[in-house]
N, C-alpha and C. Protein backbone atom coordinates (compact mmCIF):
# COMPACT_ATOMS: atom_id res chain seq x y z
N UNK A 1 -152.14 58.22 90.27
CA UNK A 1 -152.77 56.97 90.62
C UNK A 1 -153.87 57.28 91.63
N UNK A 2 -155.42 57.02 91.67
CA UNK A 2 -156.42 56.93 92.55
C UNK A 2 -156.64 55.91 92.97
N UNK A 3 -156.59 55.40 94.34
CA UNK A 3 -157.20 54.36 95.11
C UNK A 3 -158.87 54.24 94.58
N UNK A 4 -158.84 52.82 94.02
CA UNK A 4 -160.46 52.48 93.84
C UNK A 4 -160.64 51.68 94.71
N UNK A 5 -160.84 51.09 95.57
CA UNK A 5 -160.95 50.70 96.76
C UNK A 5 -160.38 49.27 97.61
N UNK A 6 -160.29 49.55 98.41
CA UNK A 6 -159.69 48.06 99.56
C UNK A 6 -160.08 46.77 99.51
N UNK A 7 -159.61 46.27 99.47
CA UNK A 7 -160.81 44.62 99.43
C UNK A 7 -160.69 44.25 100.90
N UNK A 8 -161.52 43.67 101.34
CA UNK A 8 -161.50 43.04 103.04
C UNK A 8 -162.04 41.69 102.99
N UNK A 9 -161.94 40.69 102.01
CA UNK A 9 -162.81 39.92 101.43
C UNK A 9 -161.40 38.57 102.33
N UNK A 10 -160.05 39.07 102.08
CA UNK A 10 -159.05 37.76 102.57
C UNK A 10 -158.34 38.42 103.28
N UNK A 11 -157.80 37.21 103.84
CA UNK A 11 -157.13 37.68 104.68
C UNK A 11 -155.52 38.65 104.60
N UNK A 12 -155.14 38.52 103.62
CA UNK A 12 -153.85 39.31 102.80
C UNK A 12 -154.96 40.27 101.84
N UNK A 13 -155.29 41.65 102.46
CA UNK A 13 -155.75 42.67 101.82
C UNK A 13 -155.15 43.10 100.69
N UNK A 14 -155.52 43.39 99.88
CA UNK A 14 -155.53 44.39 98.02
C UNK A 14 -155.99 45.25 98.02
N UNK A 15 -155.87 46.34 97.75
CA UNK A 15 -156.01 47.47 97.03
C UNK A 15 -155.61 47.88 95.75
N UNK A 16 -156.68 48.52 95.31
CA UNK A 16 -156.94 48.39 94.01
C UNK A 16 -156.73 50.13 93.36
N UNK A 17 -155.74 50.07 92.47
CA UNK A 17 -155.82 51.88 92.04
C UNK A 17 -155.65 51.84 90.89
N UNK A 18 -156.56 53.13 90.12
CA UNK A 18 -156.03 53.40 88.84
C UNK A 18 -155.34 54.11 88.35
N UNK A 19 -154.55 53.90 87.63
CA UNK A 19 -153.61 54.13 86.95
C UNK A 19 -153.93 55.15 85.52
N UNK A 20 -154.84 54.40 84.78
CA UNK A 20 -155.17 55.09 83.56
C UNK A 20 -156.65 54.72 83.25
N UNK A 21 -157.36 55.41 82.49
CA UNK A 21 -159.42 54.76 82.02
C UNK A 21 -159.00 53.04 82.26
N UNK A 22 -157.70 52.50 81.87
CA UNK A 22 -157.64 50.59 81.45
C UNK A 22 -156.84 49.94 81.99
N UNK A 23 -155.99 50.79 83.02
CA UNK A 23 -154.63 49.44 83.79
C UNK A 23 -154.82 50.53 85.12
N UNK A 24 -155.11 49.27 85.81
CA UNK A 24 -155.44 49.77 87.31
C UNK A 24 -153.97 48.35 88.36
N UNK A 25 -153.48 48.97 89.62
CA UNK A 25 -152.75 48.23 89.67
C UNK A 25 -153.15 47.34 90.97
N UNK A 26 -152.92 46.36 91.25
CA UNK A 26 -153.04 45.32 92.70
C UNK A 26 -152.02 45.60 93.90
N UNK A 27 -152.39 46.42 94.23
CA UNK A 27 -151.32 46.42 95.82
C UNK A 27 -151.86 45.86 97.01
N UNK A 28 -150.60 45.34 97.63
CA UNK A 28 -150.76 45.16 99.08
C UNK A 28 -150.01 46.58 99.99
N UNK A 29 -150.31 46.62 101.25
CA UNK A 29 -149.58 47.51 102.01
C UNK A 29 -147.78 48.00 101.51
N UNK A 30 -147.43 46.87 101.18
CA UNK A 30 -146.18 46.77 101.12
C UNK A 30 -145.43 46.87 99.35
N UNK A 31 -146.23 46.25 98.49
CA UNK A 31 -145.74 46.18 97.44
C UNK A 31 -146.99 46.38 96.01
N UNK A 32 -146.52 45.93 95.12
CA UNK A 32 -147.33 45.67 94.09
C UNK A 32 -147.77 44.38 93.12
N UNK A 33 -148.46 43.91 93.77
CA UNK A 33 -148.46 42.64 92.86
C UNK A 33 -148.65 42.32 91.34
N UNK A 34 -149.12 43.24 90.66
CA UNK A 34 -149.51 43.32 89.51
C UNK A 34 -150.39 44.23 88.81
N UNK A 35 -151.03 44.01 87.78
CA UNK A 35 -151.91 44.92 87.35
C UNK A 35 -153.21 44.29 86.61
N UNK A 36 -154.07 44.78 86.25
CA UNK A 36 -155.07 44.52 85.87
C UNK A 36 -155.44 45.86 84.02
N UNK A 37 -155.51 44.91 83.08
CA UNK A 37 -155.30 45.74 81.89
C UNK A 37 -157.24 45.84 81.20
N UNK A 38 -157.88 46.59 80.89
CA UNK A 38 -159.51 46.17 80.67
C UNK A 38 -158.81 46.17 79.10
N UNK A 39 -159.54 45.59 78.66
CA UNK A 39 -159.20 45.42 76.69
C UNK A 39 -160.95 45.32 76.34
N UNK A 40 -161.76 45.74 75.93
CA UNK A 40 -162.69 45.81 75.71
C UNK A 40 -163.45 45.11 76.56
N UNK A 41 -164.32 44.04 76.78
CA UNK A 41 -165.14 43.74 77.78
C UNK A 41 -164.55 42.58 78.82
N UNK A 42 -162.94 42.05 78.44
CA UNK A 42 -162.15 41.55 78.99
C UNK A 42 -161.10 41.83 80.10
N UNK A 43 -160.88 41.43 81.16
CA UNK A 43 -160.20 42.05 82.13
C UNK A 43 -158.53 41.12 81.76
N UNK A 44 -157.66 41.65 81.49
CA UNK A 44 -155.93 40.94 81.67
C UNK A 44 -155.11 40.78 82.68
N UNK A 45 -154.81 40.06 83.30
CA UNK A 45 -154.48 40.18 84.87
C UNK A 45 -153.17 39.83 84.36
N UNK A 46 -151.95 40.67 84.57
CA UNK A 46 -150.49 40.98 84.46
C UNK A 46 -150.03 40.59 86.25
N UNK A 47 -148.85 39.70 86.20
CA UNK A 47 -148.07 39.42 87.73
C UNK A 47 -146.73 40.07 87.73
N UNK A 48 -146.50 41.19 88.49
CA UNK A 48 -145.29 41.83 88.52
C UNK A 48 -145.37 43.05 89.02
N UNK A 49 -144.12 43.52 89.86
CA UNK A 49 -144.37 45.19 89.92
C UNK A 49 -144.22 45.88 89.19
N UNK A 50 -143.38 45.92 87.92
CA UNK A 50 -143.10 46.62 86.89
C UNK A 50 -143.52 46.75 85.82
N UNK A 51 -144.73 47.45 85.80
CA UNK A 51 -145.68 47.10 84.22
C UNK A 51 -144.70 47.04 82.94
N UNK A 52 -143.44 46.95 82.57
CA UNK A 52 -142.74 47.24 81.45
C UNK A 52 -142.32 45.55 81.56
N UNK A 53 -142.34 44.86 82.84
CA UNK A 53 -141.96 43.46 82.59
C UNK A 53 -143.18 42.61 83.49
N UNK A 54 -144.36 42.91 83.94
CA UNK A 54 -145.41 42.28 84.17
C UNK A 54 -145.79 41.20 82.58
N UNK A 55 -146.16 40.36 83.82
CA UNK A 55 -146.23 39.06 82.83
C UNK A 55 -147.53 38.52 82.82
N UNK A 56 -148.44 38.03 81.66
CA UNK A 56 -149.70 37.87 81.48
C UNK A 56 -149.90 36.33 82.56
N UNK A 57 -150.55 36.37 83.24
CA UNK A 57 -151.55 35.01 84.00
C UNK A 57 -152.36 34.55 83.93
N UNK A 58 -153.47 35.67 83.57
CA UNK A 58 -155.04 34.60 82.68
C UNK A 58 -155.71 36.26 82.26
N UNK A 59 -156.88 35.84 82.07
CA UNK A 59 -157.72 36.57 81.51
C UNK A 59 -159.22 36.26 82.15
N UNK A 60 -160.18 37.18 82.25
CA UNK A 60 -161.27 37.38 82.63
C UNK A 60 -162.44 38.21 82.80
N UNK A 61 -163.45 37.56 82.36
CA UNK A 61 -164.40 38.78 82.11
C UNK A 61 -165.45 39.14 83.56
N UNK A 62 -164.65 38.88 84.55
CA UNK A 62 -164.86 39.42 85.72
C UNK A 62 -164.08 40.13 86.20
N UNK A 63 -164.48 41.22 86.98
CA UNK A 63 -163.35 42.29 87.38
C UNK A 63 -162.69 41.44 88.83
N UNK A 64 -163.96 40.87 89.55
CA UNK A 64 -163.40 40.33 90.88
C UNK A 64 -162.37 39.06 90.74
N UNK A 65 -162.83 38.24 89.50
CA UNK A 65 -161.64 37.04 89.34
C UNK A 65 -160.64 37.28 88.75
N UNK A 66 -160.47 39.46 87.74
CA UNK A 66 -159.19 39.02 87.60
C UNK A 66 -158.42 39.59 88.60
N UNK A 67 -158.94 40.48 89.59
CA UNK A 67 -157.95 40.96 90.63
C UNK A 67 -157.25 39.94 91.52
N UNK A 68 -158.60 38.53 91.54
CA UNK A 68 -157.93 36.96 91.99
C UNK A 68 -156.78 36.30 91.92
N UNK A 69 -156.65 36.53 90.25
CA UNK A 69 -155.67 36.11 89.39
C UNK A 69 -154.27 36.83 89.79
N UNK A 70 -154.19 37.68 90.05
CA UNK A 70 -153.30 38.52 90.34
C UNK A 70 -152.59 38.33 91.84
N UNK A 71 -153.91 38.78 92.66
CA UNK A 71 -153.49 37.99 93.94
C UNK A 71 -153.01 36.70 94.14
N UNK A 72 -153.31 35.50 93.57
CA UNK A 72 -153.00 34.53 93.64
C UNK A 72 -151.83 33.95 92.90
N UNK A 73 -151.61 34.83 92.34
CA UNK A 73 -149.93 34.48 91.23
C UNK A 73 -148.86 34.51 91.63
């Protein structure tokens, strides 16, 4: 897993790492909130720590609204 970088944008920080070229995951200090899946020019924002039972929340063809999605789930 590589750290792609920190967000400082709210106040409950994310960090952002990849995982594989297409599922990168949402962490906070403490845990994992979810993941983020790219499917061709679409971003999938998954809520869960366990990618084997992460659960779909929306979809977006922004990278910044779907890491949102995630955070906010």
């Amino acid at each position: 897993m590589t750290l792609i970088s920190p967000s400082h944008r709210h106040a409950t920080d994310v960090s952002v790492a990849m995982i594989s070229d297409e599922l990168f995951s949402v962490l906070t200090p403490n845990e994992t909130l979810g993941y983020v899946h790219t499917v061709g020019r679409v971003y999938v924002s998954l809520s869960g720590s366990d990618i084997c039972h992460a659960v779909e929340v929306g979809q977006s063809l922004s990278w910044d609204r779907a890491v949102e999605i995630v955070r906010s789930a």
